[in-house]
N, C-alpha and C. Protein backbone atom coordinates (compact mmCIF):
# COMPACT_ATOMS: atom_id res chain seq x y z
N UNK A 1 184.00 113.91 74.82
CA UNK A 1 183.13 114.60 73.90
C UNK A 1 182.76 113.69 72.74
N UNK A 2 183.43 113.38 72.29
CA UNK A 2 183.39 112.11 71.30
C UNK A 2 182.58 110.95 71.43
N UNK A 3 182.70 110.38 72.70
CA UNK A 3 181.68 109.22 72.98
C UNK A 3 180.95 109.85 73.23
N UNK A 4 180.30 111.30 73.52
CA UNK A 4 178.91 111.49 73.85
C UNK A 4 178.34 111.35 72.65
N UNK A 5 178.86 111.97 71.34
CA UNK A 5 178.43 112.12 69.90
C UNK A 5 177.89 110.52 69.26
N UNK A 6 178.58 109.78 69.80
CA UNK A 6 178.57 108.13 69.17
C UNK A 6 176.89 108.01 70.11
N UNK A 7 176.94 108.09 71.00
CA UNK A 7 175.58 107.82 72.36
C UNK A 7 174.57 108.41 71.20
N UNK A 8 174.85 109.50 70.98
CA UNK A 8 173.98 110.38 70.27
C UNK A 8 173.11 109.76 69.01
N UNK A 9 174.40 109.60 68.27
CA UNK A 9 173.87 109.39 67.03
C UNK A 9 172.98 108.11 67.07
N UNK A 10 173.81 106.83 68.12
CA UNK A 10 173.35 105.80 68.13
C UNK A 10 171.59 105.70 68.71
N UNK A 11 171.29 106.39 69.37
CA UNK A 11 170.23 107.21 69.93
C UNK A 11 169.25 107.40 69.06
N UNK A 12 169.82 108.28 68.04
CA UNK A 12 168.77 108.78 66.51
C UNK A 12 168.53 107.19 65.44
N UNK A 13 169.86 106.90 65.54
CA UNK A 13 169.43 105.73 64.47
C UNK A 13 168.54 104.81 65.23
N UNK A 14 168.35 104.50 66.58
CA UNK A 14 167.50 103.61 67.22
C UNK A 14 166.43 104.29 66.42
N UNK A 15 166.06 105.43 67.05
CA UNK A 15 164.71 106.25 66.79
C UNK A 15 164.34 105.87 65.05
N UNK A 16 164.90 106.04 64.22
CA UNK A 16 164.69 106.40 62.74
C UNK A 16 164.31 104.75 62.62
N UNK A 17 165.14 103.95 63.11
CA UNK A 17 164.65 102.45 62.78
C UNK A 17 163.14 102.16 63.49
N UNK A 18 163.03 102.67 64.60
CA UNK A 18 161.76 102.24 65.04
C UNK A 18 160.65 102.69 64.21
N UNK A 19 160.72 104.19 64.11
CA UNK A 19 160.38 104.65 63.05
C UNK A 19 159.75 104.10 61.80
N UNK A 20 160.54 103.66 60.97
CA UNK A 20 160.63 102.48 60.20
C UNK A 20 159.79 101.76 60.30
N UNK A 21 160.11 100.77 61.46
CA UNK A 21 159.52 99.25 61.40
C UNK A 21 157.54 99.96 62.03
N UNK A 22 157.99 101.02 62.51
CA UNK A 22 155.80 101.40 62.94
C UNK A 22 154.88 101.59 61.54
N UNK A 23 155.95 102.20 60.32
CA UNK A 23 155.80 103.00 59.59
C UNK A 23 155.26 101.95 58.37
N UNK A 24 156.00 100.92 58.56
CA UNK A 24 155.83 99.24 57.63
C UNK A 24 154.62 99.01 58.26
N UNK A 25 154.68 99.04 59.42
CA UNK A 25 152.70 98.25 59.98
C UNK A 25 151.88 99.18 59.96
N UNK A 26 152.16 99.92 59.67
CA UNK A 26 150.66 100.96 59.74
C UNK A 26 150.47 100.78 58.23
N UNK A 27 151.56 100.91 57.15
CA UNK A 27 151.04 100.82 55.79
C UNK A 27 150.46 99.64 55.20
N UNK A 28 150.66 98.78 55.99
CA UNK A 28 149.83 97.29 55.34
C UNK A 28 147.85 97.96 55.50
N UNK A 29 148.02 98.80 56.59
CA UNK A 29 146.60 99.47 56.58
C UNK A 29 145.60 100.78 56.11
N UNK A 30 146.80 100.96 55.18
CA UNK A 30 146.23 102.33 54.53
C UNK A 30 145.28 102.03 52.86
N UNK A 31 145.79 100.63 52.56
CA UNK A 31 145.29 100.44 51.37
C UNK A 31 143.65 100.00 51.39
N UNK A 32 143.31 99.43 53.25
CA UNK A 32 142.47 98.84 53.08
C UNK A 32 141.45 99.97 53.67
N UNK A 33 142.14 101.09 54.62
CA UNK A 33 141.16 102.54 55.05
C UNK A 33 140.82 102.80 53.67
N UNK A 34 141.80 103.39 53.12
CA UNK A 34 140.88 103.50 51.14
C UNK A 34 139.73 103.31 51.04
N UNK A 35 139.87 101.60 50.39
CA UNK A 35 138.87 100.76 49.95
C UNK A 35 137.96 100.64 50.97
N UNK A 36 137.82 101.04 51.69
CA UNK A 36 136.24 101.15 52.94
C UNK A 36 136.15 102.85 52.91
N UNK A 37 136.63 103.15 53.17
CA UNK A 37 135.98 104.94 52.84
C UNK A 37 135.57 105.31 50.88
N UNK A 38 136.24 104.26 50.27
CA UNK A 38 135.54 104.40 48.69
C UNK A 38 134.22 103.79 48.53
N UNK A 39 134.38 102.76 48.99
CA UNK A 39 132.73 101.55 48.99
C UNK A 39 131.72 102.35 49.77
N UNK A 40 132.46 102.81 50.61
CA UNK A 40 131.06 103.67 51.68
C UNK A 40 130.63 105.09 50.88
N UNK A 41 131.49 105.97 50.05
CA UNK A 41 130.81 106.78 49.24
C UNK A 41 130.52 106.49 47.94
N UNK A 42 131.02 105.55 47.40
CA UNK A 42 130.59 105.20 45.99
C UNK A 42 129.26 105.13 45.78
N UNK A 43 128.43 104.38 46.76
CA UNK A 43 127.19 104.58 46.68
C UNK A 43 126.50 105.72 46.76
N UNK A 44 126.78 106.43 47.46
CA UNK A 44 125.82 107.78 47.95
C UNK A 44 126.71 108.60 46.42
N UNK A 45 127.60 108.49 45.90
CA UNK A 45 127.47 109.51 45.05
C UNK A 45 126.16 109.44 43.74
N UNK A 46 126.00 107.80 43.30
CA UNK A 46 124.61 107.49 42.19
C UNK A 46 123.26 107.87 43.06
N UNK A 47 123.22 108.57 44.23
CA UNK A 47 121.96 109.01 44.59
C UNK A 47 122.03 110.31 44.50
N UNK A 48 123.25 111.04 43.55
CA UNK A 48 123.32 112.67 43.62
C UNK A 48 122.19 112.77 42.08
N UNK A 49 121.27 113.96 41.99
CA UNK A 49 120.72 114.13 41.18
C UNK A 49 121.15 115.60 40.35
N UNK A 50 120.94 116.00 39.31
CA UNK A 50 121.66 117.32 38.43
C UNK A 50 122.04 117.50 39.10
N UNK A 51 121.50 118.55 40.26
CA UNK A 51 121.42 119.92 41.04
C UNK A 51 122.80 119.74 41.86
N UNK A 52 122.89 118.18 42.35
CA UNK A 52 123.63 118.29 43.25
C UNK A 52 125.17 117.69 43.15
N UNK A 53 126.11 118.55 43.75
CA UNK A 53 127.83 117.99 43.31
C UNK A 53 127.97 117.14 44.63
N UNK A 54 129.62 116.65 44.94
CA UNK A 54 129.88 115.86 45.83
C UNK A 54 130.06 116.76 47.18
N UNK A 55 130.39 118.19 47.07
CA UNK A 55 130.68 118.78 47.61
C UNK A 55 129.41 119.18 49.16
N UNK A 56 128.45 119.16 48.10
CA UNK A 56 126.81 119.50 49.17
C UNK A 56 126.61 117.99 50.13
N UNK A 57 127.33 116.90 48.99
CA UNK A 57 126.39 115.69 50.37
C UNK A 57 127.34 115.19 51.21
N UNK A 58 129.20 115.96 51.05
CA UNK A 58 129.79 115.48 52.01
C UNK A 58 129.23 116.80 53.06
N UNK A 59 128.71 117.74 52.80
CA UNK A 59 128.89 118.89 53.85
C UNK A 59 127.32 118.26 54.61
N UNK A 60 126.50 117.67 53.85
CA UNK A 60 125.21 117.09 54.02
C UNK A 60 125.16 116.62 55.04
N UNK A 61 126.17 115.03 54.43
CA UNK A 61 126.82 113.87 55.78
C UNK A 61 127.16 114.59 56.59
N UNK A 62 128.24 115.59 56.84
CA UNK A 62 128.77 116.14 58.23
C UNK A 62 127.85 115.98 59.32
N UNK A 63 126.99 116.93 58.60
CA UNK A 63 125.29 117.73 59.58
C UNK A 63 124.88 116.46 60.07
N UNK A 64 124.88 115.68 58.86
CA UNK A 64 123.77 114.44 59.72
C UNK A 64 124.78 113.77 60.91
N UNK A 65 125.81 113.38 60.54
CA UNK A 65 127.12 113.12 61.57
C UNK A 65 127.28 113.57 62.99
N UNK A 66 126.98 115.10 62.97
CA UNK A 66 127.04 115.93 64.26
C UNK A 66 125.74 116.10 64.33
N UNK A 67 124.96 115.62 64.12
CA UNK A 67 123.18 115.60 64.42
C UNK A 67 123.00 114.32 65.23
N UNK A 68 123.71 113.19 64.53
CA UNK A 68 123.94 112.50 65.30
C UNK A 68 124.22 112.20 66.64
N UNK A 69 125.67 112.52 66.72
CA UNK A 69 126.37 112.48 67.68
C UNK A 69 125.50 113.39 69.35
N UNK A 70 125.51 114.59 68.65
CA UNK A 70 124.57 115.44 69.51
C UNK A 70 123.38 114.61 70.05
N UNK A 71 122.41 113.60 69.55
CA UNK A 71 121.39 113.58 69.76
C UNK A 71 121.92 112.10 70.67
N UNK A 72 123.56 111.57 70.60
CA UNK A 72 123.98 110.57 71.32
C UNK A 72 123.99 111.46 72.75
N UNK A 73 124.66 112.71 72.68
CA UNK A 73 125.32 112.79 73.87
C UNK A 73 123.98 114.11 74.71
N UNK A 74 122.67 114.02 74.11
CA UNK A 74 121.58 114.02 74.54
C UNK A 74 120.74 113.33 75.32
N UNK A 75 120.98 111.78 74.58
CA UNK A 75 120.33 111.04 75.60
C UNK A 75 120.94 110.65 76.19
């Protein structure tokens, strides 16, 4: 019973380390998803005029997004 518990645990700590080391390479890439999803709306927000908040031209973009796509899987 005992050595099954050691199998066990040794088992989880594999897991939690791998864990780990995926968790280190994916974050070297989160700083730079950011900074490309900020540069890509920074602009379109100085083309909002009074009327309009951020809220209308992300729901805007969507439409045009799935207008898109649709008119991909059209032709």
């Amino acid at each position: 019973m005992r050595g099954e518990g050691k199998i066990l645990l040794g088992s989880i700590s594999q897991c939690v380390h791998e864990y780990g080391l995926k968790f280190t390479q994916l974050s070297y890439y989160v700083l730079e998803m950011v900074a490309n999803t900020w540069r890509r709306m920074s602009g379109k927000e100085t083309m909002l005029t009074g009327g309009m908040d951020i809220a209308r031209l992300m729901i805007h973009m969507q439409h045009a997004e799935d207008d898109d796509q649709k008119a991909m899987k059209d032709y």
